[in-house]
Every structure is written in structure tokens, then in C-alpha cells.
Protein backbone atom coordinates (compact mmCIF):
# COMPACT_ATOMS: atom_id res chain seq x y z
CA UNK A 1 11.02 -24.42 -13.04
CA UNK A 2 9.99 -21.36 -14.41
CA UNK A 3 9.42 -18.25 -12.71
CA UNK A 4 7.10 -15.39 -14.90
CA UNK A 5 4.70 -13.10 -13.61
CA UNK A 6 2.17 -10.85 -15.78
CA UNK A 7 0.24 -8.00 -15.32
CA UNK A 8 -2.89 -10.00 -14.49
CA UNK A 9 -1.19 -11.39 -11.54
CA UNK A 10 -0.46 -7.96 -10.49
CA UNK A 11 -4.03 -6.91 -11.14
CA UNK A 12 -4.48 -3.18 -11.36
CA UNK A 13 -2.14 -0.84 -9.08
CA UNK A 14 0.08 -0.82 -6.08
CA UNK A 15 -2.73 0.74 -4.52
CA UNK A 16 -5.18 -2.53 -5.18
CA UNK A 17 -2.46 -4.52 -2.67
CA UNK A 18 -2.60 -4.41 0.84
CA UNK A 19 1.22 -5.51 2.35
CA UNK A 20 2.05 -5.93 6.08
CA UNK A 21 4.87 -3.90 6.16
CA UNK A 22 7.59 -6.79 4.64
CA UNK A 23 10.29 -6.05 3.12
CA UNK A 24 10.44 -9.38 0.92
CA UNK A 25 6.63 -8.24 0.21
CA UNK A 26 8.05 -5.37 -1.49
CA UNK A 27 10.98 -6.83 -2.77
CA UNK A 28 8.54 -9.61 -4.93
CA UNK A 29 6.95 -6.64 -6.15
CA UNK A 30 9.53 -4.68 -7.06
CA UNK A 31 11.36 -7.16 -9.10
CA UNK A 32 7.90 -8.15 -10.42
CA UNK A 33 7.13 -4.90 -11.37
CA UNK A 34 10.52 -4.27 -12.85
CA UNK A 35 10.92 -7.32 -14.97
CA UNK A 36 7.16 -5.85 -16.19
CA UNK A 37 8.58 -2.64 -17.34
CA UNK A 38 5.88 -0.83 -14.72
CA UNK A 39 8.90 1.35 -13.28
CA UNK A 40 6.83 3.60 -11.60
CA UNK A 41 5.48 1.02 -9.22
CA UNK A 42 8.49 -0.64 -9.15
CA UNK A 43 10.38 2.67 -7.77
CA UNK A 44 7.70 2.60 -5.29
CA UNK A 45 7.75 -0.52 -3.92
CA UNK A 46 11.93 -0.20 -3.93
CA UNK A 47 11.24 3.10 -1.46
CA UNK A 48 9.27 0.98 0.92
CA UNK A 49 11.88 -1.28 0.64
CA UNK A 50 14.57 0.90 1.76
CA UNK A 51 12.38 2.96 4.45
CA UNK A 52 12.09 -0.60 5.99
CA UNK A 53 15.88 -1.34 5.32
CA UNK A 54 17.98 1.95 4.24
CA UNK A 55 20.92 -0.01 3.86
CA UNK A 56 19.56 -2.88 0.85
CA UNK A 57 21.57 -3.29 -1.81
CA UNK A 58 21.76 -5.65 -4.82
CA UNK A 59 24.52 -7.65 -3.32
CA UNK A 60 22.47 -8.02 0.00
CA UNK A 61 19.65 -9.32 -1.29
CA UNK A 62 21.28 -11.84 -3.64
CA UNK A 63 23.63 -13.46 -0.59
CA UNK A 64 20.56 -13.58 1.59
CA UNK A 65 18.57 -15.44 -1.36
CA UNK A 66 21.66 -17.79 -1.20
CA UNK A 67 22.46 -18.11 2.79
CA UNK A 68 18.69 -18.47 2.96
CA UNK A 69 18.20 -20.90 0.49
CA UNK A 70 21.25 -21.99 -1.24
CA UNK A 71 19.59 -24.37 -3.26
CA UNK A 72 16.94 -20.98 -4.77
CA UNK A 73 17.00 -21.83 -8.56
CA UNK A 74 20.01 -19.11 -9.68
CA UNK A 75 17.99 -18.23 -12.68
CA UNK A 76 15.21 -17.13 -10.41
CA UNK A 77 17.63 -15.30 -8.49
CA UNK A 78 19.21 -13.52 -11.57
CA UNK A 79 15.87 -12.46 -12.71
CA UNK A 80 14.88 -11.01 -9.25
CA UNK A 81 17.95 -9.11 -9.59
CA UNK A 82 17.61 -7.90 -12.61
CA UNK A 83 14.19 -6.94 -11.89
CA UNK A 84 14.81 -4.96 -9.28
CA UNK A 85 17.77 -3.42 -10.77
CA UNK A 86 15.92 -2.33 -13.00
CA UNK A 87 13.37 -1.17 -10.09
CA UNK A 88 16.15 1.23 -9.26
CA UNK A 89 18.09 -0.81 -5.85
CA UNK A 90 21.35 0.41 -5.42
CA UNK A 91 23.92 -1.98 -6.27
């Protein structure tokens, strides 16, 4: 399976999406975002992150991906890590 997202998924701005306050909402759009080269939005959807969890990491999120779902495609997961590394989460 292949996981891709584009900027017409995304539609127009952060602004255009309404989230309920999830981190994994965030996290989906800050890897999205990332992997999109949009860093702006991707730096802003990492802050929410962290105001919801201060202490998120890289590492966290990848060994809940796995505890949670240890069968989670581990291309998928390398690309939502690299997306939101590039998002700016700290390692």
C-alpha cells in the first residue's frame, strides 16, 4: 500500500481545517505537511502537538505507531517520521 498525500487533499490552509483538539489530528498534518515541503504549517501543527503533549518526541511517536499497531506498514511509519522531522519534532 501506498501512502501519498498532495496539496489538494490539504486544500488551502491550516486555517480551512477545523480539528477537535487531537493530537494524532495534528500529528497527520504535520507529517503531511512536512513530507509537502509546507514547513510553515507543518511547524504549526507540531506546536499544537506539543501544547497538547510537551513531552512528544520522534521516538514516542514511532513506538506508539508500533505498540498500537505493530503490524502499521513500516514504510508508512518511516515516512510519518520523516515528515514530521522535517515538521520540526524533537527527536
Amino acid at each position: 500500500m501506498s501512502w501519498q498525500i498532495s496539496d489538494e487533499v490539504l486544500g488551502g490552509s491550516p486555517s480551512s481545517v477545523t480539528i477537535s483538539g487531537s493530537e494524532y489530528a495534528y500529528r497527520a498534518l504535520a507529517a503531511s505537511y512536512g513530507q509537502l515541503g509546507r514547513i510553515d504549517e507543518a511547524r504549526a501543527a507540531v506546536a499544537e502537538m506539543l501544547r497538547i503533549d510537551p513531552d512528544l518526541t520522534l521516538e514516542k511517536v514511532k513506538g506508539e505507531d508500533l505498540r498500537v499497531n505493530p503490524n502499521f506498514d513500516p514504510d508508512f511509519i518511516e515516512r510519518q517520521i520523516d515528515g514530521l522531522r522535517k515538521a520540526g519534532l524533537p527527536e
